[in-house]
Protein backbone atom coordinates (compact mmCIF):
# COMPACT_ATOMS: atom_id res chain seq x y z
CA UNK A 1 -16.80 -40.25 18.87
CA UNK A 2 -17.10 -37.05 21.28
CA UNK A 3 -20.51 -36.98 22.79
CA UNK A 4 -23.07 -34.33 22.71
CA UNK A 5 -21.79 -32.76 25.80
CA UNK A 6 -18.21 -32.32 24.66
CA UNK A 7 -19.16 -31.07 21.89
CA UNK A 8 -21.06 -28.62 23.45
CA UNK A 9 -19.01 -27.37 26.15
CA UNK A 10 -15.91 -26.99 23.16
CA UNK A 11 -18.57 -25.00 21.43
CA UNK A 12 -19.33 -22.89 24.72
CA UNK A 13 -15.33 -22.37 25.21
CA UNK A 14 -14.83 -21.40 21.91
CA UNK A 15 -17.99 -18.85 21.59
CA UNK A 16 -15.96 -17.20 25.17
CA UNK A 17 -12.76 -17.19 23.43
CA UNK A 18 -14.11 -15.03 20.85
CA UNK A 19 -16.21 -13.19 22.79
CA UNK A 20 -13.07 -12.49 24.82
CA UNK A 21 -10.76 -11.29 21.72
CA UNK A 22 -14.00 -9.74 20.29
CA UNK A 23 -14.30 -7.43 23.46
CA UNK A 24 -10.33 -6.90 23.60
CA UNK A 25 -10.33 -5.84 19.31
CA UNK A 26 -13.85 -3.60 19.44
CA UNK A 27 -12.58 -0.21 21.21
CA UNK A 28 -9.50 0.24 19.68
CA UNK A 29 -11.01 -0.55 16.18
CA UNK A 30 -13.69 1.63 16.87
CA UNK A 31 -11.42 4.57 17.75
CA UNK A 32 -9.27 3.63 14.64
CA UNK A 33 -12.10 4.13 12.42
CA UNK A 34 -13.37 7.21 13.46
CA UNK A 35 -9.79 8.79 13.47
CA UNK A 36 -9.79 7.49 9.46
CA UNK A 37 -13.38 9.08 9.00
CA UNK A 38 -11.99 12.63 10.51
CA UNK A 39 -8.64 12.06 8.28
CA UNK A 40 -10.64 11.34 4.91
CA UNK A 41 -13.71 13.07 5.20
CA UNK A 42 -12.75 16.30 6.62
CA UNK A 43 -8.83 16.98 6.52
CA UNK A 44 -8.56 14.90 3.08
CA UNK A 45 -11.50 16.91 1.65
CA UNK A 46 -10.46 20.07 2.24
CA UNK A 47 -7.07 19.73 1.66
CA UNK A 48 -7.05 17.26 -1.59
CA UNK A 49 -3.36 17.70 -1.97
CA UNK A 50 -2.63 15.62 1.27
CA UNK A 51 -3.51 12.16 1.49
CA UNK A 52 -5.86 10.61 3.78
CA UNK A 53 -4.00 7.34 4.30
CA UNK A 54 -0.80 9.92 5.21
CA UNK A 55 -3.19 12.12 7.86
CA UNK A 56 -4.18 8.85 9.14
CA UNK A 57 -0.79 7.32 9.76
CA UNK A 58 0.59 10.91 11.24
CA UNK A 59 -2.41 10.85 13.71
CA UNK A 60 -1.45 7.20 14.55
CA UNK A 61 1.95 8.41 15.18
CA UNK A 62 1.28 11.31 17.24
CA UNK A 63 -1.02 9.27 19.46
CA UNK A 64 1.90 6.68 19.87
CA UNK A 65 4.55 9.06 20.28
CA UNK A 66 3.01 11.33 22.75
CA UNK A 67 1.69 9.01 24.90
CA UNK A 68 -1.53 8.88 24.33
CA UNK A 69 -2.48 5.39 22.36
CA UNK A 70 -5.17 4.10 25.58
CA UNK A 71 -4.49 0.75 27.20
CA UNK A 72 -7.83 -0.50 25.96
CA UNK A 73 -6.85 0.81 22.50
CA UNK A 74 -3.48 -1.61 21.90
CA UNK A 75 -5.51 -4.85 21.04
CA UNK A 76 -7.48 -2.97 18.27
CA UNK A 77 -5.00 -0.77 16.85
CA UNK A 78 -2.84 -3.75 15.98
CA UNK A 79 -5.64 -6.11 14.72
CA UNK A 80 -6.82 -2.71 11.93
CA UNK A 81 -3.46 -2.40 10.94
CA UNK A 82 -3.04 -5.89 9.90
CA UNK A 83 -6.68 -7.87 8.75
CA UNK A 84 -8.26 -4.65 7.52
CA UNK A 85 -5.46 -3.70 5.54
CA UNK A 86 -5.39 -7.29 4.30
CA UNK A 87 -9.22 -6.73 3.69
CA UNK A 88 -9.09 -3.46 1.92
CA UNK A 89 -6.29 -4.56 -0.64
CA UNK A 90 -8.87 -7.73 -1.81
CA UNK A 91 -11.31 -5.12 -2.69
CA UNK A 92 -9.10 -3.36 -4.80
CA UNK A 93 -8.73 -5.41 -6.68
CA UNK A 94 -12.69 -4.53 -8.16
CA UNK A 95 -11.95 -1.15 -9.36
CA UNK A 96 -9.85 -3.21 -12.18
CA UNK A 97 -11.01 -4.59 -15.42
CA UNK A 98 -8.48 -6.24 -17.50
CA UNK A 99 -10.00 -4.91 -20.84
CA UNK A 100 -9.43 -1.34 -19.81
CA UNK A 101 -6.37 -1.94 -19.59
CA UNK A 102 -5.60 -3.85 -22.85
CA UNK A 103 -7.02 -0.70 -24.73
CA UNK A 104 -4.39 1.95 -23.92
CA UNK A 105 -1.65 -0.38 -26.34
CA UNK A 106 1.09 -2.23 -25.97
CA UNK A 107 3.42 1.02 -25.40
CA UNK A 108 1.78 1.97 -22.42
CA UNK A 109 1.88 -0.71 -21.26
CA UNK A 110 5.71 -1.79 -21.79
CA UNK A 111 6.37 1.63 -20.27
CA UNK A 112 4.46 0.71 -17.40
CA UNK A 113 6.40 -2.69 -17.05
CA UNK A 114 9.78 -1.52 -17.42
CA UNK A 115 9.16 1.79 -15.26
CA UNK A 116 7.95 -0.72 -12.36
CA UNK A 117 10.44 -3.28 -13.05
CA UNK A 118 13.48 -0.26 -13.09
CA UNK A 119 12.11 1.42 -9.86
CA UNK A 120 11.60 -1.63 -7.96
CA UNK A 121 14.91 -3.84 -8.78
CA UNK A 122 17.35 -0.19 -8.36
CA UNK A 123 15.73 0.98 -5.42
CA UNK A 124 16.60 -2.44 -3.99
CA UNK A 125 20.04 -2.02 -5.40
CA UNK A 126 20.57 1.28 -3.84
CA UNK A 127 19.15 0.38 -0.08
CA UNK A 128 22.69 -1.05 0.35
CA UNK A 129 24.16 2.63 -0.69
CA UNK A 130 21.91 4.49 1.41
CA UNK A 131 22.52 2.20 4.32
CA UNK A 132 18.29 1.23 4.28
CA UNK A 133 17.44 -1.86 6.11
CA UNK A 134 16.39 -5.01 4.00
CA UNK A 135 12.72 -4.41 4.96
CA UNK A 136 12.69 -0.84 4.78
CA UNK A 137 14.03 -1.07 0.97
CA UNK A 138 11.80 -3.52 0.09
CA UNK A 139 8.50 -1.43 1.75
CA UNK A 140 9.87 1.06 -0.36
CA UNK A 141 10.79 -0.08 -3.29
CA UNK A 142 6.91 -1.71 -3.98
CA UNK A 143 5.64 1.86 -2.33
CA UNK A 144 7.16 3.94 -4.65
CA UNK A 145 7.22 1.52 -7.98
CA UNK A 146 3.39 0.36 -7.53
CA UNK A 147 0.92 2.86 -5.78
CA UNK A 148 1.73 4.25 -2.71
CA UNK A 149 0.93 3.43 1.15
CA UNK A 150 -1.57 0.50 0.05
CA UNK A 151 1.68 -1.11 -1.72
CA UNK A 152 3.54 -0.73 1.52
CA UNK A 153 0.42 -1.95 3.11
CA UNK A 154 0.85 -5.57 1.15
CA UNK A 155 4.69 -5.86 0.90
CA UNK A 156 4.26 -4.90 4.66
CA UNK A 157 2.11 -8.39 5.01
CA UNK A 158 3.99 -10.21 2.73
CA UNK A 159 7.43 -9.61 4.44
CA UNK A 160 5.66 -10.45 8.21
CA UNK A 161 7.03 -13.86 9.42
CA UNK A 162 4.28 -13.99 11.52
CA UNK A 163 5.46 -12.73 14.59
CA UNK A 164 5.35 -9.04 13.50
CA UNK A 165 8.57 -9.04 12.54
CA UNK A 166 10.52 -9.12 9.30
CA UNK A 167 13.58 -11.66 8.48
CA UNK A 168 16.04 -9.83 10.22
CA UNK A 169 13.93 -9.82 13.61
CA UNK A 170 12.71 -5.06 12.99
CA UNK A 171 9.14 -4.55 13.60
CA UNK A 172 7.09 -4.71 10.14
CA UNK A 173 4.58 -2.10 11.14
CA UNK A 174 7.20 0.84 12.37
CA UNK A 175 9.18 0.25 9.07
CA UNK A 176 5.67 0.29 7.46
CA UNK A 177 4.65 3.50 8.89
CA UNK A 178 7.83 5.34 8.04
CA UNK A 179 7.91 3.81 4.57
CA UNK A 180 4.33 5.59 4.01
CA UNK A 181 5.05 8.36 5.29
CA UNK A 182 8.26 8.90 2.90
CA UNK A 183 6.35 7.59 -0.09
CA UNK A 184 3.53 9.91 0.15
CA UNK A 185 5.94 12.56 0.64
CA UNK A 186 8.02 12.17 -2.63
CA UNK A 187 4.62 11.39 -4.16
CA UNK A 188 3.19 14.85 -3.53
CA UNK A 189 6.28 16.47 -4.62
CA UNK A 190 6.08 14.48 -7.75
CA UNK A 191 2.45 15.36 -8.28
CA UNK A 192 3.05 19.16 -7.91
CA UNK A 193 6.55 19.04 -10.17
CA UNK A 194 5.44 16.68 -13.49
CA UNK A 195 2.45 19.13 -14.57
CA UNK A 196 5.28 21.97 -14.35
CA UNK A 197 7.54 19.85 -16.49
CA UNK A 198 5.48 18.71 -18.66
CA UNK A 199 4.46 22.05 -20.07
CA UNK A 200 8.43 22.91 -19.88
CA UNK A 201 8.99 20.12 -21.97
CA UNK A 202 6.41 20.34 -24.80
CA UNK A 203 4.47 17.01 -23.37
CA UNK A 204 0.83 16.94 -25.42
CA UNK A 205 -1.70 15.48 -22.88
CA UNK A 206 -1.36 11.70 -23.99
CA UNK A 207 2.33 11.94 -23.16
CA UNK A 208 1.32 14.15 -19.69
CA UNK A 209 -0.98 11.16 -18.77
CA UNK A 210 1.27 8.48 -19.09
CA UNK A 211 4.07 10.07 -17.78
CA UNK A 212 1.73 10.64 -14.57
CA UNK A 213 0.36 7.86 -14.68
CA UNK A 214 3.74 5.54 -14.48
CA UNK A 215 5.78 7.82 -12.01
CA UNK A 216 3.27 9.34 -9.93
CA UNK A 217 3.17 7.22 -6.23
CA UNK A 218 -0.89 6.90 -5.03
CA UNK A 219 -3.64 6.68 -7.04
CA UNK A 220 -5.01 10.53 -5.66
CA UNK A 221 -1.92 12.10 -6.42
CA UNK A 222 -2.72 10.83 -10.18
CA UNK A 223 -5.77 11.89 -10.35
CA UNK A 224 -5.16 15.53 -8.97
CA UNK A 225 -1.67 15.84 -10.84
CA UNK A 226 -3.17 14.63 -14.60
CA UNK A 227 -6.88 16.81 -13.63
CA UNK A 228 -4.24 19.87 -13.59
CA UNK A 229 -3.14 19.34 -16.98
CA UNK A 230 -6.74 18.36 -18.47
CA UNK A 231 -9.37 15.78 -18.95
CA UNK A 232 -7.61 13.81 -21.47
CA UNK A 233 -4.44 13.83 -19.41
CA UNK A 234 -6.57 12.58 -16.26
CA UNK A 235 -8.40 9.74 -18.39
CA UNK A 236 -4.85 8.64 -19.71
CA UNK A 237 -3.02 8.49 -16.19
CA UNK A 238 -6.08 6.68 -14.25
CA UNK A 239 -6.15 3.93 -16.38
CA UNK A 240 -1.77 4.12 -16.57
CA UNK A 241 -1.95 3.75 -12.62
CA UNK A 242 -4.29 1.20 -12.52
CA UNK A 243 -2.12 -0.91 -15.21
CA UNK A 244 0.23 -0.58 -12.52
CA UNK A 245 -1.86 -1.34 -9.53
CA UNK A 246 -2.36 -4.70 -11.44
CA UNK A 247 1.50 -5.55 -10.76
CA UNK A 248 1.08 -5.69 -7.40
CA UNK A 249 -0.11 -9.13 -6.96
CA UNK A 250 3.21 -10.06 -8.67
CA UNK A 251 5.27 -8.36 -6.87
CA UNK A 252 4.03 -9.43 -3.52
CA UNK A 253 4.25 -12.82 -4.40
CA UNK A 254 7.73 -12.94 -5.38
CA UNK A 255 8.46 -11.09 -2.32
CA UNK A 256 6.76 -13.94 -0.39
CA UNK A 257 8.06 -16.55 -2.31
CA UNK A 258 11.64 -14.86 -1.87
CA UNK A 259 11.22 -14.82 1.80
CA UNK A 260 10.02 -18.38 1.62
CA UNK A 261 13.12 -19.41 -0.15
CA UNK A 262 15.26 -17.08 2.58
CA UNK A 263 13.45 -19.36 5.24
CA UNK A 264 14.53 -22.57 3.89
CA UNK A 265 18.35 -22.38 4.92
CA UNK A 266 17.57 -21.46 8.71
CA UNK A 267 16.93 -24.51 10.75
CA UNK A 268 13.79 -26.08 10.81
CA UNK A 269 10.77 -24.42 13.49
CA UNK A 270 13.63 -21.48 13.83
CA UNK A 271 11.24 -19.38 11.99
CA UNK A 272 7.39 -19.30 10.47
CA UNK A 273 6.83 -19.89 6.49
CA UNK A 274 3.93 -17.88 5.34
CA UNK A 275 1.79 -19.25 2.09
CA UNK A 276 3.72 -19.58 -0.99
CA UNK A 277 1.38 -16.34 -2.31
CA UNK A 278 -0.56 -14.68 0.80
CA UNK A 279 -4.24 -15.36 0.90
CA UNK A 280 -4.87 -11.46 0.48
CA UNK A 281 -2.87 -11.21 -3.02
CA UNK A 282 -5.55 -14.22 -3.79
CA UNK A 283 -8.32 -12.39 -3.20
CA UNK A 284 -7.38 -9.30 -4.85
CA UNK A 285 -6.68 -11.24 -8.01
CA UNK A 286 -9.92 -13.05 -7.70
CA UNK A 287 -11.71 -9.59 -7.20
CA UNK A 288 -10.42 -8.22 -10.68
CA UNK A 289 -10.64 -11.17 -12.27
CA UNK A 290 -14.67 -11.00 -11.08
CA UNK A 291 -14.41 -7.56 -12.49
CA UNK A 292 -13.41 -8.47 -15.34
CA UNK A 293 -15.69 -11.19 -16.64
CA UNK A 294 -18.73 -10.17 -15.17
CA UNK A 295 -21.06 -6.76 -15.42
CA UNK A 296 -20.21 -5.17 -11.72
CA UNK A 297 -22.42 -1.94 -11.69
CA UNK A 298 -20.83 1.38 -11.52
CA UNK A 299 -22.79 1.87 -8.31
CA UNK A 300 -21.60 -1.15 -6.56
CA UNK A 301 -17.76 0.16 -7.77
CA UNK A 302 -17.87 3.38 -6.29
CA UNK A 303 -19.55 2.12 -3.31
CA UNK A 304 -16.78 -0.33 -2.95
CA UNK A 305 -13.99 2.13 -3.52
CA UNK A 306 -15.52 3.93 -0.45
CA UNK A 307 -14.86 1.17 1.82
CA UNK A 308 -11.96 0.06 0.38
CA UNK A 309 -10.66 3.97 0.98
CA UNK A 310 -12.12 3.79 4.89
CA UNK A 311 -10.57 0.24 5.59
CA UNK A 312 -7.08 0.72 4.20
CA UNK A 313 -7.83 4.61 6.34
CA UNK A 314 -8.38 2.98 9.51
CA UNK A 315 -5.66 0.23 8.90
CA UNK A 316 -2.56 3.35 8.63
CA UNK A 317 -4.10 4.47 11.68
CA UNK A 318 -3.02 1.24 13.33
CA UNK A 319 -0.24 1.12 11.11
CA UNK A 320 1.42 4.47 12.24
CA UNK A 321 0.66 3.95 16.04
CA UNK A 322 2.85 0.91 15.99
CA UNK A 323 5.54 3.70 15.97
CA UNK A 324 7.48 6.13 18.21
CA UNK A 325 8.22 9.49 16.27
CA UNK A 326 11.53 9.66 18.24
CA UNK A 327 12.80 6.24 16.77
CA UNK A 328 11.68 7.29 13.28
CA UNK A 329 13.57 10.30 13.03
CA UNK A 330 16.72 8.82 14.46
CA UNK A 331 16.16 6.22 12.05
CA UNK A 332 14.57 7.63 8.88
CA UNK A 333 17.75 9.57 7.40
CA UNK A 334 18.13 6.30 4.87
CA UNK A 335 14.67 5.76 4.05
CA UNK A 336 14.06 9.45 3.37
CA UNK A 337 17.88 9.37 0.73
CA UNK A 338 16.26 6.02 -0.53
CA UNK A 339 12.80 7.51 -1.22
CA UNK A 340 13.87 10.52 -3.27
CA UNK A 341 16.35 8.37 -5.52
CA UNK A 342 13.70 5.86 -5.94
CA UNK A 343 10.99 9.01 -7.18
CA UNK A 344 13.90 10.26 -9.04
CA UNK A 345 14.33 7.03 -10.60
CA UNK A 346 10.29 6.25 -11.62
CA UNK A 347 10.26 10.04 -13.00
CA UNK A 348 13.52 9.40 -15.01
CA UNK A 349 12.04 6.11 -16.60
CA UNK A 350 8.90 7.14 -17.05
CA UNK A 351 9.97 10.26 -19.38
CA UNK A 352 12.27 8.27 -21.24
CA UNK A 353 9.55 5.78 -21.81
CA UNK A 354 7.15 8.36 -23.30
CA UNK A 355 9.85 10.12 -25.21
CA UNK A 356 10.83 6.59 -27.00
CA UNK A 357 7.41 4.73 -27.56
CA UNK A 358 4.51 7.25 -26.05
């Protein structure tokens, strides 16, 4: 049995060790998080129609790729764009409740299945065609088929072998970055174009808001595209969004548990095997379940939004200064072809969906 004073001096080492990383993380996570209070509370606010997460990861970008990410900045930069990402998707998982859900009928909700389920599997079918890497088609395939840059964010995690790199050795958090960026993109295209259409089509405001709802990218671009066509069209696509939101825990997991099954045939200790469904994906099902079964105040929702809005902010800032602008435009001709068929795609599904059962 160790005596006192071994246990003490591990104690001591330990409490330096994380004093240590604790001085190494602070700065650049401080400087991370008030770049993601400038993007959302002043540039998102007064210009609704851009994302925050997309200002944040373009001012992570331009600090990268001009030089002017600090020294003392690295350490912190990488840690936000990992654990607080991780972090912000588990609270997301409160603004859920299963029974809202259950109410808008079983159409909906097909439509939101198969929508997902089309986008995702084709967008991985046409990486191949569009010469996409493997991890850049599957960033944005669950980007553009679930909701946006926090999608990336967890299929980002999820396809991590722990080294920061995916299964065919590019970084995760470049790929991530450009993946955002092209999502968001398409998204605010598609948020500006379906209110058009809809009138052009004769769409009532049910139809508008599911239509939004299951082809529209993030969760902002919902709310702004389905507020232009009216209250009941906003009401309708929120809660469509959110029904799809809820497939993200599934969809990470199977991309874990493919990458899991990937691992298996190289030798043994040649690479890492994550957890058969990452810890984060967990917690985000155990926050909506909590959301679901118990009475969670409105106040403690909104207030939770907030932070979940500021940590997955800060985390595209770290995400976006893992890359170099010069790399990402050599490289992003496929992911930019691959994003626009994929929103192409969800739009095309989603219309026939409310044009057969909405």
């Amino acid at each position: 049995m160790p005596s006192l004073q071994t246990l003490t001096a591990t104690l001591l080492s330990r409490l330096a060790r994380l004093w240590r990383r604790t001085a190494e993380i602070l700065p650049g996570a401080a400087l991370a998080l008030i770049i993601a209070i400038a993007a959302h509370r002043i540039i998102a606010e007064l210009t609704p129609v851009v994302s925050g997460l997309l200002v944040a990861v373009i001012a992570g970008i331009a600090l990268r790729s001009l030089g002017w990410v600090p020294w003392w900045a690295e350490d912190g930069f990488g840690w936000a764009g990992k654990k607080l990402l991780r972090a912000g998707i588990v609270l997301l998982g409160l603004q859920l409740a299963l029974g809202d859900l259950w109410g808008l009928g079983w159409e909906v909700l097909v439509i939101v299945v198969i929508t997902v389920a089309v986008t995702f599997f084709g967008m991985l079918g046409m990486g191949r065609l569009f010469g996409a890497s493997r991890g850049t088609t599957m960033l944005l395939a669950t980007g553009t088929a679930i909701c946006g840059a926090s999608a990336v964010a967890a299929a980002a995690a999820a396809i991590d072998r722990g080294d920061g790199k995916d299964d065919d050795g590019a970084p995760v958090q470049s790929a991530a970055a450009a993946a955002v960026a092209v999502v968001t993109l398409y998204g605010t295209a598609a948020m500006l174009a379906l209110p058009a259409l809809g009138g052009l089509l004769g769409l009532g405001q049910q139809q508008m808001g599911v239509w939004i709802g299951a082809s529209v990218h993030e969760v902002g671009q919902v709310v702004a595209a389905g507020g232009v066509v009216g209250a009941v069209a906003l009401a309708t696509a929120t809660l469509v969004k959110l029904a799809r939101v809820v497939l993200l825990a599934p969809v990470v997991a199977g991309i874990s548990l493919a990458g899991r099954r990937r691992r298996t045939a190289e030798p043994a200790g040649v690479r890492k095997s994550p957890p058969l469904i990452p810890l984060f994906v967990l917690g985000f099902l155990a926050m909506m379940i909590l959301r679901s079964v118990t009475d969670v105040s409105e106040s403690t929702v909104d207030f939770t939004a907030d932070v979940t809005t500021m940590l997955l902010t800060t985390a595209m800032v770290g995400v976006g200064a893992a890359v170099d602008l010069r790399r990402l435009l050599r490289q992003g001709g496929p992911a930019l072809l691959l994003g626009a068929a994929g929103t192409v795609l969800a739009i095309g599904t989603g219309l026939l969906g409310v044009l057969l059962l909405g």
